[in-house]
C-alpha atoms as a PDB file:
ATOM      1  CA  UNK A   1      46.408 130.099 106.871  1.00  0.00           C
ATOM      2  CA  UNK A   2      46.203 127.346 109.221  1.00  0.00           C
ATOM      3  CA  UNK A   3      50.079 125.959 110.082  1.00  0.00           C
ATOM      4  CA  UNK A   4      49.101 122.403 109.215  1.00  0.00           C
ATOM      5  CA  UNK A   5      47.945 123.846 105.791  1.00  0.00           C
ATOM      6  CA  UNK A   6      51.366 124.968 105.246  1.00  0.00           C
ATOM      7  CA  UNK A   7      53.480 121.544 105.543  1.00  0.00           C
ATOM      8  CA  UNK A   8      54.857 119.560 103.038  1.00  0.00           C
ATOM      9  CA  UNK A   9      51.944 116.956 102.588  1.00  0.00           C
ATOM     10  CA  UNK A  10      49.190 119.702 102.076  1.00  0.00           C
ATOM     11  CA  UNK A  11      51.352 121.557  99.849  1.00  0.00           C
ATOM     12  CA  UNK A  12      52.860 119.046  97.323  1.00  0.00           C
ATOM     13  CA  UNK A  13      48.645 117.998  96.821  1.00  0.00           C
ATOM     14  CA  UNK A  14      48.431 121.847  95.700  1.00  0.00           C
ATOM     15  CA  UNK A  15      51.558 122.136  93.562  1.00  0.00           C
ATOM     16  CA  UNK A  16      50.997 118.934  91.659  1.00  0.00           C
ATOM     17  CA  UNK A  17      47.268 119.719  90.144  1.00  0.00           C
ATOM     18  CA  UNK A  18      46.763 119.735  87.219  1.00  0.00           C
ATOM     19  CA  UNK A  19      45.216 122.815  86.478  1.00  0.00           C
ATOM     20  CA  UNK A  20      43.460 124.523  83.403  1.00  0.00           C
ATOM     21  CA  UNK A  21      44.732 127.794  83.854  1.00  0.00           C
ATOM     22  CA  UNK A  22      48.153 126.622  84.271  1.00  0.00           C
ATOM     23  CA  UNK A  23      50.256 124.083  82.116  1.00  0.00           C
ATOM     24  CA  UNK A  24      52.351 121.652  83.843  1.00  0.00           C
ATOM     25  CA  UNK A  25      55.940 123.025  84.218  1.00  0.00           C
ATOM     26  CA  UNK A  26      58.768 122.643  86.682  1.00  0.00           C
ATOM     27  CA  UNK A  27      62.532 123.011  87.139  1.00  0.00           C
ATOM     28  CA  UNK A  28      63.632 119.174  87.197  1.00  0.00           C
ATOM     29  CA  UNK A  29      65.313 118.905  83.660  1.00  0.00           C
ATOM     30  CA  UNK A  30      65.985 115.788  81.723  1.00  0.00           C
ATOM     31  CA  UNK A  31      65.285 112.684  83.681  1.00  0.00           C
ATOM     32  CA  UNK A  32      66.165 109.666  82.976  1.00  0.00           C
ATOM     33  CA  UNK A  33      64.030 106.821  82.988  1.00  0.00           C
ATOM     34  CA  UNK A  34      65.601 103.191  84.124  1.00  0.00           C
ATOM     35  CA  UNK A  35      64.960 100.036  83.133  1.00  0.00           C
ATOM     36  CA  UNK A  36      61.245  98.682  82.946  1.00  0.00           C
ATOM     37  CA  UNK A  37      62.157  96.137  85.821  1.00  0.00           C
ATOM     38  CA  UNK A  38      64.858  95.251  87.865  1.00  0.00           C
ATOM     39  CA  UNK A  39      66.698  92.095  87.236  1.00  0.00           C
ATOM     40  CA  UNK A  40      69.598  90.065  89.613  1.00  0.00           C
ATOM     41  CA  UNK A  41      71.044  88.044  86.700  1.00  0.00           C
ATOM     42  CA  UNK A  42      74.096  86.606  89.069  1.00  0.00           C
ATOM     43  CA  UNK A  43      71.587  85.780  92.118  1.00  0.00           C
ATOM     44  CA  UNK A  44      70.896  82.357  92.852  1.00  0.00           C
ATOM     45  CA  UNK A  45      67.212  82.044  91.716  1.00  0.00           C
ATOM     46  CA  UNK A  46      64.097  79.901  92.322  1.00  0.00           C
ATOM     47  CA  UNK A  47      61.247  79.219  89.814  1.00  0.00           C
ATOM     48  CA  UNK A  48      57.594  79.341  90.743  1.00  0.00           C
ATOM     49  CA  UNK A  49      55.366  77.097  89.921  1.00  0.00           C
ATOM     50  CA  UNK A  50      52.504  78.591  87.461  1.00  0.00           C
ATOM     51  CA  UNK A  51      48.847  78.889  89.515  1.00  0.00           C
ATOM     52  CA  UNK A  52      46.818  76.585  89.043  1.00  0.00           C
ATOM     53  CA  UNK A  53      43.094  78.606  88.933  1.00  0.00           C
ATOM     54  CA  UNK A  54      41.248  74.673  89.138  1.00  0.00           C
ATOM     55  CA  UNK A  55      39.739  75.970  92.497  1.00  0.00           C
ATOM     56  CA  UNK A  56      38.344  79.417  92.039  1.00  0.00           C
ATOM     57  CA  UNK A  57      37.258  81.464  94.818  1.00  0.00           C
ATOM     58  CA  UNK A  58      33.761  83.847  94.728  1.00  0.00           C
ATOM     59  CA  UNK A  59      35.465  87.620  94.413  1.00  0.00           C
ATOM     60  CA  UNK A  60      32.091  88.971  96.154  1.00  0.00           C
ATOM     61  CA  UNK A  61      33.006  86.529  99.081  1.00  0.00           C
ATOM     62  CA  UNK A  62      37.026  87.956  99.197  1.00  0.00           C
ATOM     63  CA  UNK A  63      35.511  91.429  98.829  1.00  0.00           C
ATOM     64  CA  UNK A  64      33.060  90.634 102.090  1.00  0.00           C
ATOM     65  CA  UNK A  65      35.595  88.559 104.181  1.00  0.00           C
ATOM     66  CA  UNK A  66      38.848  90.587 103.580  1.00  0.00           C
ATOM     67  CA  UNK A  67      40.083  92.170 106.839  1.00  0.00           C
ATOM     68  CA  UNK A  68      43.892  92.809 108.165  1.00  0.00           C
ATOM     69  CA  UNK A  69      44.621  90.079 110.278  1.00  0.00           C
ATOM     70  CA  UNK A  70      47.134  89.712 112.401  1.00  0.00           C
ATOM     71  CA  UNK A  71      47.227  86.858 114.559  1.00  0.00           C
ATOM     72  CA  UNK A  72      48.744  83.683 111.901  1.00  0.00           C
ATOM     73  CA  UNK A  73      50.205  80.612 113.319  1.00  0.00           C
ATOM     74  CA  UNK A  74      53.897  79.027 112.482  1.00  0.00           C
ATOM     75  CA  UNK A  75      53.063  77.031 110.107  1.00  0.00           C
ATOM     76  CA  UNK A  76      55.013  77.857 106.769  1.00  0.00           C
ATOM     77  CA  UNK A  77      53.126  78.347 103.024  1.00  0.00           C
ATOM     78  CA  UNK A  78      53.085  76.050 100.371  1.00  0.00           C
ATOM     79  CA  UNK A  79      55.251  77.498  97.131  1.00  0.00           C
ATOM     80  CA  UNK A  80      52.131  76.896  95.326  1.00  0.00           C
ATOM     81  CA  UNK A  81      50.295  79.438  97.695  1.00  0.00           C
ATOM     82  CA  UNK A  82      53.231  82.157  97.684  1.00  0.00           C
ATOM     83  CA  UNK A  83      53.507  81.654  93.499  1.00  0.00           C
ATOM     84  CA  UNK A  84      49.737  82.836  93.986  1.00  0.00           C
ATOM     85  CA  UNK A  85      50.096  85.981  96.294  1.00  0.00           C
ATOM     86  CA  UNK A  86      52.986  87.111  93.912  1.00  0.00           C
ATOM     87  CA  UNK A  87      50.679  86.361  90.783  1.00  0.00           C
ATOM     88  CA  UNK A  88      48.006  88.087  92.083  1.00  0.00           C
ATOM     89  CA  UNK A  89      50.665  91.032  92.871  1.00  0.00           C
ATOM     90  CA  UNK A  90      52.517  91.483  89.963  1.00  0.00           C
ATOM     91  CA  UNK A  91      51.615  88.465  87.219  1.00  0.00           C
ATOM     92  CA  UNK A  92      52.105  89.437  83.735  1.00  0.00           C
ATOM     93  CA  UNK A  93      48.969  88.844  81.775  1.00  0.00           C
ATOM     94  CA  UNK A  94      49.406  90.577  78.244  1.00  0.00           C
ATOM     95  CA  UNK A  95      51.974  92.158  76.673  1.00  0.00           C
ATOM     96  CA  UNK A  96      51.397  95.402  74.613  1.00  0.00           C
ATOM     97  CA  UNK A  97      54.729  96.427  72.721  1.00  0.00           C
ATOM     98  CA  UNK A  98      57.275  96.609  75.270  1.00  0.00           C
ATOM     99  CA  UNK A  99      55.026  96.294  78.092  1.00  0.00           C
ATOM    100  CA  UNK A 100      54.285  93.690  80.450  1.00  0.00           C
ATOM    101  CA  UNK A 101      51.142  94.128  81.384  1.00  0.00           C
ATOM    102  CA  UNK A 102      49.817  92.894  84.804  1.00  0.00           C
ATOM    103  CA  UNK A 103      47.306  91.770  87.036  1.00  0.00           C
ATOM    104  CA  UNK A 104      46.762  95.425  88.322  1.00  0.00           C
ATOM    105  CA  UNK A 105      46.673  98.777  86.679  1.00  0.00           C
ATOM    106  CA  UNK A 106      49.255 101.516  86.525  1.00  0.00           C
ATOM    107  CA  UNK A 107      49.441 104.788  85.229  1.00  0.00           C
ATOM    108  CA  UNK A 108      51.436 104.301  81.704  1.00  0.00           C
ATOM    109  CA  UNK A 109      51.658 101.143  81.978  1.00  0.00           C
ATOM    110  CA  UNK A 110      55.087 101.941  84.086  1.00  0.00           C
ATOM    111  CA  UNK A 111      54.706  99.755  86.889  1.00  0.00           C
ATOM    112  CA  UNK A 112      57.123 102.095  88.930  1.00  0.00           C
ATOM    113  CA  UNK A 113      57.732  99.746  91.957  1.00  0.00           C
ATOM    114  CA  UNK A 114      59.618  96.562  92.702  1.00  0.00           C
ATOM    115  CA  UNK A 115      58.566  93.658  94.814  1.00  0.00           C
ATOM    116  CA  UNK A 116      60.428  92.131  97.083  1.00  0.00           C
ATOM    117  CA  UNK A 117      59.996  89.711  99.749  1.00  0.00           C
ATOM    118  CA  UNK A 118      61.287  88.552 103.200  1.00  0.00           C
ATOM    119  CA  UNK A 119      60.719  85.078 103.486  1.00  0.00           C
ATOM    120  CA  UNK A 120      60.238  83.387 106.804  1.00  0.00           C
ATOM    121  CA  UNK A 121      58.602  80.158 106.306  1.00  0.00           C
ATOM    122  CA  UNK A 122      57.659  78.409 102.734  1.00  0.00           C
ATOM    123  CA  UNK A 123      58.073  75.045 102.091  1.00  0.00           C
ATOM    124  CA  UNK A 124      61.063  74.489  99.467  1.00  0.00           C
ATOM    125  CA  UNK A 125      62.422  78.264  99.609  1.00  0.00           C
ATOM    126  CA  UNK A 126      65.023  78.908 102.014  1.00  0.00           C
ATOM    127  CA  UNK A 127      64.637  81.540 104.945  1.00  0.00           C
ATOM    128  CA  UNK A 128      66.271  84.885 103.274  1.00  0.00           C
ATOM    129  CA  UNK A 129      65.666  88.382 101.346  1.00  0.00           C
ATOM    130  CA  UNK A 130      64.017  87.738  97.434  1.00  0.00           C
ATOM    131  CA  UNK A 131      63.879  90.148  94.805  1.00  0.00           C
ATOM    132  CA  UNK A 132      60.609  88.654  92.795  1.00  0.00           C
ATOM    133  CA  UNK A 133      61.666  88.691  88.996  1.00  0.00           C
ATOM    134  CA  UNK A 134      58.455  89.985  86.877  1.00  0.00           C
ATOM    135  CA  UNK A 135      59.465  88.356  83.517  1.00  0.00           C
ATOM    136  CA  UNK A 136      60.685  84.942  84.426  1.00  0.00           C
ATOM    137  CA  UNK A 137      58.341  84.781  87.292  1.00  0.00           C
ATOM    138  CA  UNK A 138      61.079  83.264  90.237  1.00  0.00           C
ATOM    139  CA  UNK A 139      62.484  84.770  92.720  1.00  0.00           C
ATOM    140  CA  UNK A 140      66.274  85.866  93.350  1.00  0.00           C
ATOM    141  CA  UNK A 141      67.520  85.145  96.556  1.00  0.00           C
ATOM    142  CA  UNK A 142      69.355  88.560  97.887  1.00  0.00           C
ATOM    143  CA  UNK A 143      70.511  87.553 100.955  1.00  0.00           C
ATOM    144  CA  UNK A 144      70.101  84.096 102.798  1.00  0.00           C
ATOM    145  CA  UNK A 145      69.618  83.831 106.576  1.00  0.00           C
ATOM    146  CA  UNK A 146      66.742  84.740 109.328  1.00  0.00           C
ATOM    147  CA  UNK A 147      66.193  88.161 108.824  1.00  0.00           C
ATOM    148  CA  UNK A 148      63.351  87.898 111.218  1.00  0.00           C
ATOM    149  CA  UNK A 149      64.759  90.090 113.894  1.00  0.00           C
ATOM    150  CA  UNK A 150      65.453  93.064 111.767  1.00  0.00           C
ATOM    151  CA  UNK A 151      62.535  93.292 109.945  1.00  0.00           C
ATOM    152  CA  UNK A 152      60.121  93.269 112.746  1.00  0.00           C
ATOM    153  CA  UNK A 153      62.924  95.861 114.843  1.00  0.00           C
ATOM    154  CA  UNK A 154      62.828  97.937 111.526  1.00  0.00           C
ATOM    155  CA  UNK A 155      58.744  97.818 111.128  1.00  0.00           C
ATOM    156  CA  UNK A 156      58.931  99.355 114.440  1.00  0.00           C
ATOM    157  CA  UNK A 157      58.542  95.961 116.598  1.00  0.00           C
ATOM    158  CA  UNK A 158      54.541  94.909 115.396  1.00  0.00           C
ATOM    159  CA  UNK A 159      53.830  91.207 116.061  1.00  0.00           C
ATOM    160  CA  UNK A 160      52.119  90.647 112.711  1.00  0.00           C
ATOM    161  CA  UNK A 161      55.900  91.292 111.031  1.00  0.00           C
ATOM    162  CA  UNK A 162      57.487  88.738 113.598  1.00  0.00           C
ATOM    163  CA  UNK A 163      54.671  85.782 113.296  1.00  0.00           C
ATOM    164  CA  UNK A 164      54.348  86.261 109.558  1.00  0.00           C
ATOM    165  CA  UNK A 165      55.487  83.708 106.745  1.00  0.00           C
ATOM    166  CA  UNK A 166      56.000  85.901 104.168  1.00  0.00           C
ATOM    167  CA  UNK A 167      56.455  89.424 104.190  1.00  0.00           C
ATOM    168  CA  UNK A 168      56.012  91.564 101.097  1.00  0.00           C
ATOM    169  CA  UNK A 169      57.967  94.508 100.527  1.00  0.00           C
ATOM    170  CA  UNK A 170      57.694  97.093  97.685  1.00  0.00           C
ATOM    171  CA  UNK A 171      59.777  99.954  96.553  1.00  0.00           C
ATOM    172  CA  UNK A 172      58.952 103.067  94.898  1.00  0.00           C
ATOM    173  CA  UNK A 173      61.074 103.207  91.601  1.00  0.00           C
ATOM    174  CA  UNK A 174      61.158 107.316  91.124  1.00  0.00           C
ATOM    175  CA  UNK A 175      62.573 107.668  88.217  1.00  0.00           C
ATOM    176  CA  UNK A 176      60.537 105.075  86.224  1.00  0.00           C
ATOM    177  CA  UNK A 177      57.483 107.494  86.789  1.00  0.00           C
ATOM    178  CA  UNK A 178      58.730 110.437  86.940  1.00  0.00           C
ATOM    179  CA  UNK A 179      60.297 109.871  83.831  1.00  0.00           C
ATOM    180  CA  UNK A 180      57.313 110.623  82.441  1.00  0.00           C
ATOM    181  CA  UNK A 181      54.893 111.767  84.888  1.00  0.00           C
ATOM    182  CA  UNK A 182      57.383 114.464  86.352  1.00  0.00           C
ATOM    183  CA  UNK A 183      56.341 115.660  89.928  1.00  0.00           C
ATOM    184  CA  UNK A 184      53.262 114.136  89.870  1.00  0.00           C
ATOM    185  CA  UNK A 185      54.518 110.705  90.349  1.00  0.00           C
ATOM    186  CA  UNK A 186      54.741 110.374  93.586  1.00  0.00           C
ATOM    187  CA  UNK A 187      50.679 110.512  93.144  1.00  0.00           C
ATOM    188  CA  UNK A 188      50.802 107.831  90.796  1.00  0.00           C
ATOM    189  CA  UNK A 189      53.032 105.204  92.580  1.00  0.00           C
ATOM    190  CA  UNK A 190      50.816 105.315  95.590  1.00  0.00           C
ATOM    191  CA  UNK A 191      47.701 104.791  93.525  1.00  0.00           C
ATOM    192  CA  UNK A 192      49.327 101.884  91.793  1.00  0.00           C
ATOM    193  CA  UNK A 193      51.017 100.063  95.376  1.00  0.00           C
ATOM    194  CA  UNK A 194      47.406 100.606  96.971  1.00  0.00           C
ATOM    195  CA  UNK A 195      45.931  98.151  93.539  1.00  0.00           C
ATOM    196  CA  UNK A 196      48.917  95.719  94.010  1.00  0.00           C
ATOM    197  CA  UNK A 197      48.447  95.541  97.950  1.00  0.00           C
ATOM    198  CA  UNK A 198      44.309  94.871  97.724  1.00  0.00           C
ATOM    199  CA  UNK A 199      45.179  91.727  94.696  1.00  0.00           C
ATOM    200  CA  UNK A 200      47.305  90.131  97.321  1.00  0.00           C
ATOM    201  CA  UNK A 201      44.858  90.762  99.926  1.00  0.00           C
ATOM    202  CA  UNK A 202      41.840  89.569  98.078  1.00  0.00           C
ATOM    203  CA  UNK A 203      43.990  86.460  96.873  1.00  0.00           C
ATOM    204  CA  UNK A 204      45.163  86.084 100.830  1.00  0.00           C
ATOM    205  CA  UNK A 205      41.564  85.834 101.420  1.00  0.00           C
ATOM    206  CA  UNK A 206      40.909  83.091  98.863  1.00  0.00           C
ATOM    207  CA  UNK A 207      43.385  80.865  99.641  1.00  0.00           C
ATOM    208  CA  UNK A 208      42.285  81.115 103.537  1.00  0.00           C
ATOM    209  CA  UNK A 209      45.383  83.154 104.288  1.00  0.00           C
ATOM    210  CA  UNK A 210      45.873  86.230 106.649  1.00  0.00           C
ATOM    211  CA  UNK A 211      47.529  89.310 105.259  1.00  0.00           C
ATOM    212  CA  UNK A 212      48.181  92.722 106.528  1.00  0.00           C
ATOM    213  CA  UNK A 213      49.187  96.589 105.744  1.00  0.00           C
ATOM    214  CA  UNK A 214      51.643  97.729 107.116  1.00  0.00           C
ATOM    215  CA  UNK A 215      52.643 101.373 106.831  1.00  0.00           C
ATOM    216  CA  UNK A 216      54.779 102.025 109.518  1.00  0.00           C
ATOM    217  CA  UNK A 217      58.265 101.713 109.484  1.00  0.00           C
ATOM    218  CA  UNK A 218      61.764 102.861 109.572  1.00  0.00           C
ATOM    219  CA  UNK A 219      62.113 103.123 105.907  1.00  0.00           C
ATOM    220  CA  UNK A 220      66.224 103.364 105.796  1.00  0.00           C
ATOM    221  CA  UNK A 221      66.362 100.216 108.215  1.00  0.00           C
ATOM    222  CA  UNK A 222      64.008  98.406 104.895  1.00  0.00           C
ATOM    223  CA  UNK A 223      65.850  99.996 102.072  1.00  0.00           C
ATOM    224  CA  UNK A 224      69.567  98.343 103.752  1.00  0.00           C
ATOM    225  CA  UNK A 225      67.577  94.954 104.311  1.00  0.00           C
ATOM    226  CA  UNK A 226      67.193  94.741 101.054  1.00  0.00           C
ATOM    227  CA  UNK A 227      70.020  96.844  99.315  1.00  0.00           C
ATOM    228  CA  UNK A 228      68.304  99.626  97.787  1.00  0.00           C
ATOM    229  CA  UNK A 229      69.639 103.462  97.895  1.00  0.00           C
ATOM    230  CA  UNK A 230      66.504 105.052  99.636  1.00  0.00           C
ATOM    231  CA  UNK A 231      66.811 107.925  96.822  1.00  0.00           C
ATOM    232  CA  UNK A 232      65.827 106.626  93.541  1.00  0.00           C
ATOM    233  CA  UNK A 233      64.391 103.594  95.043  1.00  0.00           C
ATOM    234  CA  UNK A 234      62.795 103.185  98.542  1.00  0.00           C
ATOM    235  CA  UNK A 235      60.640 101.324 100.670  1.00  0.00           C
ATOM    236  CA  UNK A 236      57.210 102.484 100.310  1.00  0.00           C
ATOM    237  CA  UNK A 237      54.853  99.843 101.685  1.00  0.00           C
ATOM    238  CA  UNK A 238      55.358  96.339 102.994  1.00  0.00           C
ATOM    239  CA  UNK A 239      52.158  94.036 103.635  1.00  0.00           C
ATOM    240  CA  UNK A 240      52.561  89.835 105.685  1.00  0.00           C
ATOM    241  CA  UNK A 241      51.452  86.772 104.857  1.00  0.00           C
ATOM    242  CA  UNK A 242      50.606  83.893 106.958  1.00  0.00           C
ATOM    243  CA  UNK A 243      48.267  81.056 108.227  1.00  0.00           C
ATOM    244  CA  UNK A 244      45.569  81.928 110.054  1.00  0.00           C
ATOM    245  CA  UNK A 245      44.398  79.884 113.531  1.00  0.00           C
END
């Protein structure tokens, strides 16, 4: 067998199948399943205004004109245009018993991540590190300050990070998924940050906005910016926001 066959990423693919021959079984034991989403009740918060959906853009024309771009000026976002990115990212739509549902799918309904946001430059929302709040849709500020510095140091110095507005950052929530899902998950919460990350995209794109993917990073450098344990919750994917030229 080849050596690269025999590394982790290769063979997690082949022990999480599901196969006939073989019912799903492992060694993990109980596990416990958190809370449906994360909430900073003594954080200072900010509301968000509702989007306003007046002026519709043509989804055929996002779908042809979305790209990763890189290259945004200084100007700062309305709050009307970030409520809109974060809408587009995580905005409740329905609720089916105790689920929120949102404005992209995920397996069970579980929604294992959490969104959270470095914010640069928006009008009305001081510089500093948000936690978005799903239910009340506002944002809870973290930690206030120009985090600017350590964010693009930590995403491993790339000048989209540093000239962004906004940059998104999402967590994998393990245990929420694998709760259920068991070692599988990890399948699962990239499938559902990949729908999440193409809404905001497609909604950057409507709004005449650049945005970006960015998978490359020092992931404990993320988790301390914005207090998470890098265990049972870590950074998984972070994606900017900004005006283009």
């Amino acid at each position: 067998m080849a050596r690269y066959k025999q590394g982790l990423a290769f063979r997690y693919v082949q022990e999480t199948k599901y196969l006939r021959e073989r019912s799903p079984r492992d060694d993990l034991g109980s596990i416990p399943s958190p809370a449906r989403f994360k909430i900073y009740g003594e954080a200072k918060s900010f509301s968000l205004p509702q989007p306003d959906f007046s002026e519709s853009a043509d989804l055929w024309q996002c779908l042809a004109r979305r790209r990763s771009e890189r290259d945004t000026t200084q100007d700062p976002l309305s709050t009307e245009e970030l409520a809109k990115l974060l809408w587009s990212a995580q905005g409740v739509t329905a609720r089916a018993g105790p689920h929120l549902l949102r404005t992209a799918p995920s397996a069970g309904a579980l929604y294992p991540f959490e969104t959270y946001l470095y914010v640069d430059r928006v009008e009305g929302i001081p510089q500093g590190i948000y936690h978005f709040q799903v239910a009340d849709f506002g944002l809870a500020l973290l930690h206030e300050g120009n985090f600017n510095h350590q964010i693009t140091a930590a995403s491993l110095g790339q000048p989209v990070v540093r000239k962004a507005a906004v940059v998104f950052i999402w967590t994998g929530m393990m245990l929420r998924c694998m709760a259920k899902y068991r070692e599988r998950a990890v399948r699962y919460i990239a499938m559902d940050l990949g729908h999440v990350c193409q809404n905001v995209q497609l909604a950057a794109t409507g709004l005449g906005l650049g945005s970006c993917p960015i998978g490359a990073f020092y992931d404990d450098e993320v988790n301390e910016l914005i207090g998470v344990d890098g265990e049972e919750e870590t950074a998984l994917y972070l994606v900017t926001a900004g005006r283009l030229k």
